[in-house]
Protein backbone atom coordinates (compact mmCIF):
# COMPACT_ATOMS: atom_id res chain seq x y z
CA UNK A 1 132.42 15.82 29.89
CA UNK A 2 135.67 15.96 27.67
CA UNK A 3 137.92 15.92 30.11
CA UNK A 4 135.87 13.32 31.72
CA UNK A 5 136.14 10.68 28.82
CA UNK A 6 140.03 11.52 28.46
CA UNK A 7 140.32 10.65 32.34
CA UNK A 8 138.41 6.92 31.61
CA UNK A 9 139.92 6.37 28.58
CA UNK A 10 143.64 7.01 30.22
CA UNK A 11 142.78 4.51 33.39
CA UNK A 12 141.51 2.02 30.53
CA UNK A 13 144.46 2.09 28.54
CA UNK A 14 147.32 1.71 31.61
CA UNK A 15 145.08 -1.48 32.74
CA UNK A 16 145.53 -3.00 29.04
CA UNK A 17 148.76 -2.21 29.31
CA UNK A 18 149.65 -3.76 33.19
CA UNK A 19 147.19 -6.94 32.27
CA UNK A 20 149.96 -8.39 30.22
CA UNK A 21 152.75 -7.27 32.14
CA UNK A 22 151.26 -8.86 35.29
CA UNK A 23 150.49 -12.21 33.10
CA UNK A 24 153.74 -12.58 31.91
CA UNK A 25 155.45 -11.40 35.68
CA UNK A 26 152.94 -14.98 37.21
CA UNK A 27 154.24 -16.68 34.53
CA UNK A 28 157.96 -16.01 34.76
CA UNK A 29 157.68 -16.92 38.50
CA UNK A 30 155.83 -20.38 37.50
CA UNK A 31 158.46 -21.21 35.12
CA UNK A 32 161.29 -20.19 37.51
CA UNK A 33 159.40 -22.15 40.05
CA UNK A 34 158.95 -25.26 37.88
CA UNK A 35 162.83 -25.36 36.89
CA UNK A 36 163.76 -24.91 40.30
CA UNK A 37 161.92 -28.01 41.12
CA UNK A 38 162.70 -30.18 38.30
CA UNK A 39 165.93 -32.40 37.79
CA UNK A 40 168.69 -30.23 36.18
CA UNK A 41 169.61 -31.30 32.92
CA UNK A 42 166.28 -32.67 31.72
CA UNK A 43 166.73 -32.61 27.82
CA UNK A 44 162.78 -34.06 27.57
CA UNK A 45 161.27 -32.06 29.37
CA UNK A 46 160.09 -31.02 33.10
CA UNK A 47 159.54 -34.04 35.14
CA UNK A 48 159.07 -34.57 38.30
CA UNK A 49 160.65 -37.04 41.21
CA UNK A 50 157.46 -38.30 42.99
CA UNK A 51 156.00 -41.14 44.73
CA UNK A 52 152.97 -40.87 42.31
CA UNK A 53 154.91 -40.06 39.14
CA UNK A 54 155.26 -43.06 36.74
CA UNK A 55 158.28 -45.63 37.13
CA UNK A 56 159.00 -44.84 33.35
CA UNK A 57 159.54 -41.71 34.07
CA UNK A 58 161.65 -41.47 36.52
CA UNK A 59 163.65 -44.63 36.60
CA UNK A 60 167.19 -44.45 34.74
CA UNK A 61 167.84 -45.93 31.16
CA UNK A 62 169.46 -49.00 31.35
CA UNK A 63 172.86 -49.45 29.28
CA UNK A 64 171.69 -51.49 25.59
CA UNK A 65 173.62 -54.34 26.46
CA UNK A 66 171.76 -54.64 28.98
CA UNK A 67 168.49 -55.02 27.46
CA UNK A 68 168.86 -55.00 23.22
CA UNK A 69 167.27 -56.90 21.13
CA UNK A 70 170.47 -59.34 20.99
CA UNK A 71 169.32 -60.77 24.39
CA UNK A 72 166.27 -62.52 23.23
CA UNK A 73 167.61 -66.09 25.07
CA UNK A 74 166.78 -65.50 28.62
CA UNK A 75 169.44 -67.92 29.87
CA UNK A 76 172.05 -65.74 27.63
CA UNK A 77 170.88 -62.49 28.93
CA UNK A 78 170.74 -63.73 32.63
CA UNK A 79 174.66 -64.89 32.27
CA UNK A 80 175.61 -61.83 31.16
CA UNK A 81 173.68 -59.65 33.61
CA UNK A 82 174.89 -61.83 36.77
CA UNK A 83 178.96 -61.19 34.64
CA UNK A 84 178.23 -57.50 35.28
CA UNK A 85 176.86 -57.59 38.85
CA UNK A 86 179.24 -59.91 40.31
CA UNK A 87 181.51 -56.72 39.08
CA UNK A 88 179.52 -54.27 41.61
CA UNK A 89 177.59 -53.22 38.51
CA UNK A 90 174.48 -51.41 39.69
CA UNK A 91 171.96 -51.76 37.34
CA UNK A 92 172.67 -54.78 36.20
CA UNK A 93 171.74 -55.87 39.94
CA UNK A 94 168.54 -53.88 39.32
CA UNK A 95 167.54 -55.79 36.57
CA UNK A 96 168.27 -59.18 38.41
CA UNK A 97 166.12 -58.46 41.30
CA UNK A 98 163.55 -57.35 39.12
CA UNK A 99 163.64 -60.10 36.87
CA UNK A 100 163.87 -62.49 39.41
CA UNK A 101 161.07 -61.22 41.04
CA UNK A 102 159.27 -61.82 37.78
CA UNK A 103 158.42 -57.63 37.00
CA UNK A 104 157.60 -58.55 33.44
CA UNK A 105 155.30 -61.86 32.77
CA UNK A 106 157.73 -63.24 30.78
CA UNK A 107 160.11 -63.68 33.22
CA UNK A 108 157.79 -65.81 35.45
CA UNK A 109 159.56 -68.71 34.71
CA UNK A 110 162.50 -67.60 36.80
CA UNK A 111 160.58 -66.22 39.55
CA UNK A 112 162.70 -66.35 42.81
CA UNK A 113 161.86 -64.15 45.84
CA UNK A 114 165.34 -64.80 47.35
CA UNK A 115 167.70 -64.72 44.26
CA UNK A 116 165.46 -61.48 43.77
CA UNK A 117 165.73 -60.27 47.51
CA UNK A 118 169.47 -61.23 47.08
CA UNK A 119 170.40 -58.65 44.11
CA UNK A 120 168.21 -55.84 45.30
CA UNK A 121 169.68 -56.23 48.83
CA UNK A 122 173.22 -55.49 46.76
CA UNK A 123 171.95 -52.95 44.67
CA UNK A 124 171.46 -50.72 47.97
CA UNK A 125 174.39 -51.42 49.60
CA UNK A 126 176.33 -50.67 46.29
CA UNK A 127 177.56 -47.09 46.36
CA UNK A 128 177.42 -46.50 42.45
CA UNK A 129 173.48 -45.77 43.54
CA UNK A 130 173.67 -43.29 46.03
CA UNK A 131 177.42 -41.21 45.45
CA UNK A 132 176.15 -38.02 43.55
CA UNK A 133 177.95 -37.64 40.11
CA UNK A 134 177.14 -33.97 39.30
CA UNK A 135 175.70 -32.12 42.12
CA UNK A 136 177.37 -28.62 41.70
CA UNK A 137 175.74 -25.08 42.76
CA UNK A 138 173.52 -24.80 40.32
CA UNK A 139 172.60 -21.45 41.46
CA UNK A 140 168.72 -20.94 41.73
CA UNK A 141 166.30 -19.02 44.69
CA UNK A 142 167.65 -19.15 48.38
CA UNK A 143 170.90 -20.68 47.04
CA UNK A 144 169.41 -24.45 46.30
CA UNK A 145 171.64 -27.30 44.88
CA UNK A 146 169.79 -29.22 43.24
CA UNK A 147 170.86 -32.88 41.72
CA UNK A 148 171.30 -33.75 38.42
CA UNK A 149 168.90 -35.94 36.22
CA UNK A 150 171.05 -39.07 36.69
CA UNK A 151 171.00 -38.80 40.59
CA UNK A 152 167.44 -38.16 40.94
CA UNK A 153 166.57 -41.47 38.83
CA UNK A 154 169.11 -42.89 40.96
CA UNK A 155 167.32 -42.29 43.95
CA UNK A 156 164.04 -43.10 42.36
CA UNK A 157 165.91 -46.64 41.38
CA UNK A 158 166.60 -47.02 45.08
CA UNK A 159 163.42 -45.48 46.28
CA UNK A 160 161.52 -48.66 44.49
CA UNK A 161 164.39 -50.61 45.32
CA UNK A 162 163.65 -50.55 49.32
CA UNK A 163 159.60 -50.94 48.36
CA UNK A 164 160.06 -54.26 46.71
CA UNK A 165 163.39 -55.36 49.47
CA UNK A 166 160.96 -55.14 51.65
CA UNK A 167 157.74 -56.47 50.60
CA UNK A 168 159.79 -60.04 49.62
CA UNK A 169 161.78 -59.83 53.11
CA UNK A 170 158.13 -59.26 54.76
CA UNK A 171 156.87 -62.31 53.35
CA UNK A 172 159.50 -64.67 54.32
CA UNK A 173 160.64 -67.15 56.69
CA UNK A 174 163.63 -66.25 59.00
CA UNK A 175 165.80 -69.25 57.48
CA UNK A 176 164.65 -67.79 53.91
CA UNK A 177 166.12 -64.42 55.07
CA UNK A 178 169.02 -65.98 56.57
CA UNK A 179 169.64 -67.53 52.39
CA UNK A 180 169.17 -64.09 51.56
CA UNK A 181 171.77 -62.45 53.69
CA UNK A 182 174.11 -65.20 53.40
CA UNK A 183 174.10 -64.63 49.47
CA UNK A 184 174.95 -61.33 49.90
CA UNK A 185 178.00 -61.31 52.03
CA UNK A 186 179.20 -63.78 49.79
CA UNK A 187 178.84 -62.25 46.85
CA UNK A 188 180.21 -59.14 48.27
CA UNK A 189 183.31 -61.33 50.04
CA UNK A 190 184.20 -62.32 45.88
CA UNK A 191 185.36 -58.29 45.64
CA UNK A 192 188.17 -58.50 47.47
CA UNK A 193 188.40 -55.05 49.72
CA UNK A 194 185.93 -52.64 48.47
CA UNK A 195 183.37 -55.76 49.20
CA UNK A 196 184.65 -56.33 53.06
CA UNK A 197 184.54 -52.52 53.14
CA UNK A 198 180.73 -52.76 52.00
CA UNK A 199 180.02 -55.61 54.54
CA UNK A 200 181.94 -53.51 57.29
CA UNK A 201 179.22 -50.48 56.55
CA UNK A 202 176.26 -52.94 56.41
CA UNK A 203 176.91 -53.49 60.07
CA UNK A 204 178.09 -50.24 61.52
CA UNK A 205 175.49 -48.27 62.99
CA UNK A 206 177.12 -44.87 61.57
CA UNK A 207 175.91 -45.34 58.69
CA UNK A 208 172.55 -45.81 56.89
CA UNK A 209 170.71 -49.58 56.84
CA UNK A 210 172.61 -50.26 53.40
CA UNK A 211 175.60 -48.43 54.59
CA UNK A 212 174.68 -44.95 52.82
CA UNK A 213 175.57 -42.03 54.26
CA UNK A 214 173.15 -41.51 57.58
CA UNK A 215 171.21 -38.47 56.44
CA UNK A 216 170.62 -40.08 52.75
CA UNK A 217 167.40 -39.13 51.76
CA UNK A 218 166.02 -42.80 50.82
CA UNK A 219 167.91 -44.37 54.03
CA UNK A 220 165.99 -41.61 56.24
CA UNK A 221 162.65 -42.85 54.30
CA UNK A 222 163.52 -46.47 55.25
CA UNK A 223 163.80 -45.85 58.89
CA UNK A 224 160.65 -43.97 58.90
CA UNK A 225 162.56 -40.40 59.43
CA UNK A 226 161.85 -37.58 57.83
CA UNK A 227 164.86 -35.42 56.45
CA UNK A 228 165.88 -32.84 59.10
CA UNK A 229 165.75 -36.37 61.72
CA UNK A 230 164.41 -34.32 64.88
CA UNK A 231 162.39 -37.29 65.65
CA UNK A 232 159.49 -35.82 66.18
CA UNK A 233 156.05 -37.01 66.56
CA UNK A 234 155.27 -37.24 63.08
CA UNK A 235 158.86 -39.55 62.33
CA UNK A 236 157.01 -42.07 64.91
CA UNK A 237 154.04 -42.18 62.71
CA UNK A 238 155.98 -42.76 59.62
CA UNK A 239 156.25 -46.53 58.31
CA UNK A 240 159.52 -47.18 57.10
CA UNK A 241 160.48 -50.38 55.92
CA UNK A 242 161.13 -52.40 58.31
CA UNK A 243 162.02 -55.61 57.45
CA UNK A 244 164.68 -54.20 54.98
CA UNK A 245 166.12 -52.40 57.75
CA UNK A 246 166.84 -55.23 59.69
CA UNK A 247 168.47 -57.51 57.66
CA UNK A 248 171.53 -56.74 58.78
CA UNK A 249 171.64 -56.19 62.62
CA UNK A 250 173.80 -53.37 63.76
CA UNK A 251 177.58 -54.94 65.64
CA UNK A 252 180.70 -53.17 66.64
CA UNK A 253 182.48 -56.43 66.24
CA UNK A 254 181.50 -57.37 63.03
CA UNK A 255 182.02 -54.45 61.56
CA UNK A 256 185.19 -54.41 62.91
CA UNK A 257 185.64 -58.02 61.74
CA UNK A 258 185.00 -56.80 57.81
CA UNK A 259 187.30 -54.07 58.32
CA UNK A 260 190.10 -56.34 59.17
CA UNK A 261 189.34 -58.68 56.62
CA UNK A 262 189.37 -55.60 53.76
CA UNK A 263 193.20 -54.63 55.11
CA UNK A 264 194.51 -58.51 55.22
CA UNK A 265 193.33 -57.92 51.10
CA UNK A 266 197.06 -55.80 51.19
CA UNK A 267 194.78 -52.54 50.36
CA UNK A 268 195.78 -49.95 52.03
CA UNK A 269 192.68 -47.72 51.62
CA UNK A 270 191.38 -50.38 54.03
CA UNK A 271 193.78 -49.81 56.69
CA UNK A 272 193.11 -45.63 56.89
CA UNK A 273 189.02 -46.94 57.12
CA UNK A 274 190.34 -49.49 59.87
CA UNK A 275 192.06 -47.26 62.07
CA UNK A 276 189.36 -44.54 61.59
CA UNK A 277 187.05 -47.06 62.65
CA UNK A 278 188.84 -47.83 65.39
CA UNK A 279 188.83 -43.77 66.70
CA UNK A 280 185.40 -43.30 65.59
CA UNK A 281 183.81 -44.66 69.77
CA UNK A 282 185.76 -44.68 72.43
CA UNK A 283 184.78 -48.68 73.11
CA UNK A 284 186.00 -50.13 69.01
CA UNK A 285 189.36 -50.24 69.84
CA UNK A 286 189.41 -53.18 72.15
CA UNK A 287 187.89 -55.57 70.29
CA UNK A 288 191.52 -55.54 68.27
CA UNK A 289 192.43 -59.47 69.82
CA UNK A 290 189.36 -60.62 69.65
CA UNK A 291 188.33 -59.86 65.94
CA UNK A 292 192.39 -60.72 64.90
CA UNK A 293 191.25 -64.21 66.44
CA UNK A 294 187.54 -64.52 64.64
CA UNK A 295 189.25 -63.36 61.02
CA UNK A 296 191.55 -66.17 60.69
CA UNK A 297 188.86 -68.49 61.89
CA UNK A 298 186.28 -66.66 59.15
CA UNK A 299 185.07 -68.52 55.77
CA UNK A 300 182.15 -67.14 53.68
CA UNK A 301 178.83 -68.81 53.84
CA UNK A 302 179.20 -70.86 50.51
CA UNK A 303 181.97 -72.49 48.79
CA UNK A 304 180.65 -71.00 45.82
CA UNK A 305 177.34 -69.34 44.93
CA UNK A 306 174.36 -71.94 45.18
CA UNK A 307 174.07 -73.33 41.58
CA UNK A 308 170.08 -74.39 42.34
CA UNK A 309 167.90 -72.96 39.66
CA UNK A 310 164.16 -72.49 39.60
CA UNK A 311 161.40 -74.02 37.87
CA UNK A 312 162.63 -72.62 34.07
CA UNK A 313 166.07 -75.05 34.58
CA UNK A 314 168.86 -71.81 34.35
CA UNK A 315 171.25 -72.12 37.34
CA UNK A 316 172.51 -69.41 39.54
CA UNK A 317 176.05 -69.39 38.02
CA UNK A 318 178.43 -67.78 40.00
CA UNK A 319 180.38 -65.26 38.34
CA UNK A 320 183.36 -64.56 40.10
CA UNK A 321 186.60 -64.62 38.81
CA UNK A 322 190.33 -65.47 40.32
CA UNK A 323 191.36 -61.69 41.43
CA UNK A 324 195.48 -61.03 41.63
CA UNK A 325 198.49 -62.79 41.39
CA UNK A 326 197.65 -64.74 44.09
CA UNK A 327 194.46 -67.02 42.66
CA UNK A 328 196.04 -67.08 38.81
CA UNK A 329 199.38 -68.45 40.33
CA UNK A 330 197.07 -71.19 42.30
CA UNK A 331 195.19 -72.06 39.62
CA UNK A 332 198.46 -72.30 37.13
CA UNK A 333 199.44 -74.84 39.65
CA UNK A 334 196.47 -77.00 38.69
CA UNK A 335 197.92 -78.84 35.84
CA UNK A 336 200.74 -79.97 37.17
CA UNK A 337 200.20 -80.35 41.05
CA UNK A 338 196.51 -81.94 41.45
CA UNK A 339 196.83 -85.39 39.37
CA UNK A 340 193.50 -85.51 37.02
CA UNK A 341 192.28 -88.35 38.45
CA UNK A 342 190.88 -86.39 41.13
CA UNK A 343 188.50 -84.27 39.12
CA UNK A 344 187.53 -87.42 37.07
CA UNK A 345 186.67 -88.72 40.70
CA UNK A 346 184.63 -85.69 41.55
CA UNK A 347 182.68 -85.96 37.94
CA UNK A 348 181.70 -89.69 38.51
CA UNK A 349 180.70 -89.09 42.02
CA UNK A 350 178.36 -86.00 40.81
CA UNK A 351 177.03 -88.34 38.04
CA UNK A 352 178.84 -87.05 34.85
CA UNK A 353 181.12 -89.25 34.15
CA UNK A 354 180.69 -93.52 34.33
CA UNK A 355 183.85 -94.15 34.73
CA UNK A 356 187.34 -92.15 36.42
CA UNK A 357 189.89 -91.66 34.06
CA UNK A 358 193.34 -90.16 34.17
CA UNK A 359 193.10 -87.90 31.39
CA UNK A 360 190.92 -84.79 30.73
CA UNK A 361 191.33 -85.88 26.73
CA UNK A 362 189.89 -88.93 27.90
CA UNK A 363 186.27 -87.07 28.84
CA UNK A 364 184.00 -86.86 25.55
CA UNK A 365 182.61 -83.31 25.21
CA UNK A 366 179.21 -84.05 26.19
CA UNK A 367 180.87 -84.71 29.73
CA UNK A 368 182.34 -81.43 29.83
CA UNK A 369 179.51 -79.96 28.70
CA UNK A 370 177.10 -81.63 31.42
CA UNK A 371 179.53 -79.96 33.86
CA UNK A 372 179.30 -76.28 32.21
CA UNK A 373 175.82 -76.57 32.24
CA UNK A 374 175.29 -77.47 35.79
CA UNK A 375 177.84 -74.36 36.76
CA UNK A 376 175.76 -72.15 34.42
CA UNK A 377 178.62 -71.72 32.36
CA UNK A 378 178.85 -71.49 28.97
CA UNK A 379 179.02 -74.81 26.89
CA UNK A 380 182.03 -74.68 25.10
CA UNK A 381 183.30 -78.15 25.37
CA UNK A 382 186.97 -77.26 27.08
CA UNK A 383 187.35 -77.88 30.92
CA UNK A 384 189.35 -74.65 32.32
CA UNK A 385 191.13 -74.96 35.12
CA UNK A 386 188.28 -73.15 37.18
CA UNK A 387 186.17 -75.49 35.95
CA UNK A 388 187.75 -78.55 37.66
CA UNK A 389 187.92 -76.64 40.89
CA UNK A 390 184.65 -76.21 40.24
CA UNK A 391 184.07 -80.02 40.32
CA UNK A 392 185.59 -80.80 43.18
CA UNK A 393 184.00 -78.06 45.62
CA UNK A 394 180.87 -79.26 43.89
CA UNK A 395 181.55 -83.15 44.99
CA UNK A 396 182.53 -81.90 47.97
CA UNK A 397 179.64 -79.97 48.63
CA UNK A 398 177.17 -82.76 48.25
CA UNK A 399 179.37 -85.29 50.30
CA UNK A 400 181.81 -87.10 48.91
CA UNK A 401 184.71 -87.63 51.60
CA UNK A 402 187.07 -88.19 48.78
CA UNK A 403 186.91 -84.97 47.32
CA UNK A 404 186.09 -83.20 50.54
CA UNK A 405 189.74 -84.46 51.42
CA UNK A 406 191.34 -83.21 48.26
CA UNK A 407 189.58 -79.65 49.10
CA UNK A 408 190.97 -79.38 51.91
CA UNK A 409 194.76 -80.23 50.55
CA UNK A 410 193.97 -78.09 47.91
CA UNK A 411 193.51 -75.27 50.49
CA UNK A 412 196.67 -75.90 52.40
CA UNK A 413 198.67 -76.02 49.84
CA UNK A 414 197.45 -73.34 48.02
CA UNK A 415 196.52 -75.37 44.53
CA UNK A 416 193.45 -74.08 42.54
CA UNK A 417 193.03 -71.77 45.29
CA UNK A 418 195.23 -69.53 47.22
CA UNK A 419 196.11 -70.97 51.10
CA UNK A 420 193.78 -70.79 53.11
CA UNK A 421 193.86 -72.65 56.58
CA UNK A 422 190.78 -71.79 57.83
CA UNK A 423 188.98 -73.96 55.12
CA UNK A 424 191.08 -76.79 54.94
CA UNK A 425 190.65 -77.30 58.51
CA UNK A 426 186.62 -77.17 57.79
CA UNK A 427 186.91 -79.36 54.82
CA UNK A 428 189.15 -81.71 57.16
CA UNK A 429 187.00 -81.99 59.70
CA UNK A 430 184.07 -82.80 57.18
CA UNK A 431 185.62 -85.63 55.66
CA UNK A 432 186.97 -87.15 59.08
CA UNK A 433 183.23 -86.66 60.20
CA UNK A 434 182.67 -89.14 57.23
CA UNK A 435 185.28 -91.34 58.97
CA UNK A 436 188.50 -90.85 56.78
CA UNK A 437 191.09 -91.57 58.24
CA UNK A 438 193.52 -89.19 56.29
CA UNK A 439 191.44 -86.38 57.30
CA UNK A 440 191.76 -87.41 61.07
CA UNK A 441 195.31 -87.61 60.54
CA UNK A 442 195.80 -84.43 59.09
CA UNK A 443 193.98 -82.65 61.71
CA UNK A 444 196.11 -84.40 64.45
CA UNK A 445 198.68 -83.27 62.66
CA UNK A 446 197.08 -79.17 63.11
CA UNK A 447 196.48 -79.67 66.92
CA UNK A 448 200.14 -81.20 67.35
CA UNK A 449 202.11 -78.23 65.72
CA UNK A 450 198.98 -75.12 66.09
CA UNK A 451 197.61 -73.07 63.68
CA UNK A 452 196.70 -69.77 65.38
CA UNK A 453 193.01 -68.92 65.78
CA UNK A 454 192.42 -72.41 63.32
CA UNK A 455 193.32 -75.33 65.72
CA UNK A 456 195.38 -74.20 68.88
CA UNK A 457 198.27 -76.83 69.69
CA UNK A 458 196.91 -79.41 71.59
CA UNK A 459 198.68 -82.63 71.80
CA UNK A 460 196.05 -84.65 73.72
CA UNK A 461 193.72 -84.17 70.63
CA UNK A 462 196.31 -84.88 68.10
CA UNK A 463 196.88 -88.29 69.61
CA UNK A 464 193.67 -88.86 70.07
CA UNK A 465 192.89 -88.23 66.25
CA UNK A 466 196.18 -90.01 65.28
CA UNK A 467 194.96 -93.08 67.22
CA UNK A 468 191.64 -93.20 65.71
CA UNK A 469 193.51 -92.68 62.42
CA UNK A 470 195.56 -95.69 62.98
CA UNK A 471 192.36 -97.86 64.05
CA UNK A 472 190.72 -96.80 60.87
CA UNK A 473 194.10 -98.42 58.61
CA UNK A 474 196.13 -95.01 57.59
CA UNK A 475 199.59 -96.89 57.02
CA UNK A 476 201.59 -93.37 58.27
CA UNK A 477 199.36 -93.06 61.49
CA UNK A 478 199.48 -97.65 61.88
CA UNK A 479 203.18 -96.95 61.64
CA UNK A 480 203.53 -93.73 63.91
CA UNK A 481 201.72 -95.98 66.85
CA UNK A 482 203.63 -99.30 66.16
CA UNK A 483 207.01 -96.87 67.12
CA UNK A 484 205.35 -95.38 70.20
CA UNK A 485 203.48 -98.48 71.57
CA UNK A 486 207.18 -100.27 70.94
CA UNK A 487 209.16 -96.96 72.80
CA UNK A 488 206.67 -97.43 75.64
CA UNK A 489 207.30 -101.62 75.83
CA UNK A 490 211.24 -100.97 75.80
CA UNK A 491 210.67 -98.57 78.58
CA UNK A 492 208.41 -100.95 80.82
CA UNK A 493 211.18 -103.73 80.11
CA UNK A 494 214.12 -101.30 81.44
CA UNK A 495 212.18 -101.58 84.41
């Protein structure tokens, strides 16, 4: 019996003793598990990157001057926002589209589906949201590398980003998607190379539908892929988002044309991309003429970002700012090359000013200010010199042939704005469409000497226009015929 008891009481006591061993063994693996799992570098605790998981949670902290308490005024805090993301900043393009699309109720004054559309479209294609910052080997089971905090809520930030892209693209009208693509490559066409770079991904099929890398997880969930991409049966049952994917159709040729455009920036980053676009298919290379051609002939969609506003009255300012040598030394030529009288013209034809005067002292400060406020710049009662180019692309926009016609000398002679041939031609042939005969004059003159890929030399269209310029009374053109029609009358006499 002794012995027995001693037996019982032995098996008793090793099972209290392996209970908590085995307890504390499952938990050790759960924990392990759990950390695995989680975002490194979570200070706050485990959380969790899931579908289901709340948007506070996983969504990145936005910068305080983005959102402090100092940006009570709405039309203050939307200047400064659209400052930063005209920069490539990438939350502050968050925040646009998700104040545009009116997130919070208090910003349902503003509510815009394509200004919205227009920032989240950027905020993918912008590669601050998708290069990893900190992914190192981390170490872990079966030799996983998992991401850091701030590029998992980056890729929750995107995640959400595609949901709402394509929800608003869903829901329009082609022409409305057509606003909302044109906003974008202009907007992206104000960065100078990096920008053409970004359009050149957007339409390059290597790469994802806002030119991430092609096995980026959230491009793979737009197409409806899963990660591995085998295409299996169960990628064809997945959704996808399919009207974000397709706002920018796939094109050898334009994504050769952005290319080109990034390298005639002077960068020569661009020009290594160009020429490894070029080996990257057998069939890129000989586009080479044809794009050379289409780049000199290329303008962005807008002479400067749409200043409509919605319902609440606070324009769509555009934020971007002369970049180089080359746009301060065109706009230093402003004072003293463009005559004043021009912008005063542009002001009275837009409805500022009553009369045109030859002075800028001579506009009162409420005129200036009128201006600044239909730009969406700040009122401070002092016309810069962007400002007056501001006025007369403005005029010019909403039809005045007189300033239309400045524009375009502007453009060719590089004043306000670095030379640019390709617009001064358009803006030429605008204002002749209005019937001005300087404008038809000046384009006879481009078809009688060539501008390559603008206006190819061809003198039976510069007569032409040089005729019809001297019918509509342009004293240089009225005298230019009086000498021919008098050559040709000496010549019939001789005979």
């Amino acid at each position: 019996m002794s012995e027995g008891h001693s037996d019982r009481d032995d098996h008793a006591r090793s099972g209290n003793r392996r209970g908590p061993v085995a307890i504390a063994a499952v938990a050790g693996v759960l924990a392990l598990t759990a950390l695995a799992m989680a975002s490194c570098g979570d200070r706050d605790g485990v959380r969790f990157w899931q579908r289901d998981a709340g948007a506070a949670s996983n969504a990145c902290p936005r910068p305080a001057s983005l959102t402090g308490s100092e940006f009570n005024a709405q039309e203050t805090g939307l200047r400064a926002l659209r400052r930063a993301a005209f920069r490539g900043d990438f939350f502050a393009q968050l925040e646009l589209g998700a104040r545009y699309a009116a997130v919070r109720a208090t910003d349902k004054n503003i509510e815009d589906p394509i200004e919205s559309a227009t920032w989240y479209a950027l905020a993918l294609s912008n590669d601050e949201g998708y290069a990893p910052i900190n992914r190192v080997d981390r170490g872990g089971f079966g030799g996983w590398r998992p991401l850091s905090k701030y590029d998992d809520c980056r890729a929750y930030e995107r995640h959400a980003a595609y949901q709402r892209l394509d929800r608003q693209l869903g829901q329009m009208t082609r022409d409305e998607q057509e606003a909302v693509r044109d906003r974008v490559i202009y907007v992206l066409s104000t960065q100078d190379a990096n920008g053409y770079r970004t359009l050149a991904r957007l339409h390059d099929g290597l790469y994802g539908p806002f030119g991430e890398p092609e096995d980026n997880r959230e491009a793979r969930e737009a197409w409806g892929r899963s990660q591995n991409g085998n295409g299996d049966a169960r990628d064809r049952n997945r959704r996808g988002y399919f009207s974000a994917t397709n706002l920018f159709q796939r094109n050898d040729v334009d994504a050769y044309l952005y290319n080109y455009l990034a390298v005639q920036t002077g960068d020569v980053g661009a020009y290594v991309l160009l020429k490894d676009f070029e080996r990257s298919a057998p069939s890129r290379g000989q586009y080479q003429g044809f794009v050379e051609t289409k780049a000199r002939q290329w303008t962005p969609p807008f002479e400067f970002y749409p200043n409509s506003a919605p319902r609440s009255g606070v324009p769509f300012s555009d934020e971007s700012r002369p970049r180089g040598d080359a746009y301060e030394y065109a706009l230093g030529r402003m004072a003293g090359e463009l005559p004043f009288i021009h912008v005063s013209r542009a002001l009275r034809y837009l409805g500022i000013a009553d009369t045109a005067v030859a002075r800028p002292e001579d506009l009162s400060k409420r005129q200036i200010e009128t201006l600044e406020a239909m730009l969406g710049h700040p009122m401070e009662g002092r016309l810069s010199y962007l400002e007056r180019v501001r006025a007369i692309q403005m005029a010019a926009i909403n039809g005045s042939s007189e300033a239309q016609l400045v524009l375009a000398v502007m453009y060719a002679e590089g004043i306000g704005l670095p030379a640019d041939y390709a617009r001064a031609f358009k803006w030429f042939e605008e204002a002749a469409r209005q019937g001005s005969p300087e404008a038809k004059f000046a384009m006879s003159s481009y078809f009688a000497l060539g501008v390559s890929g603008v206006a190819d030399q061809d003198k039976a269209q510069a007569v032409a226009l040089r005729i019809d310029s001297a019918l509509s009374g342009f004293g240089p053109s009225a005298g230019r015929l009086q000498a021919v029609l008098a050559q040709v009358s000496r010549s019939q006499q001789r005979r």
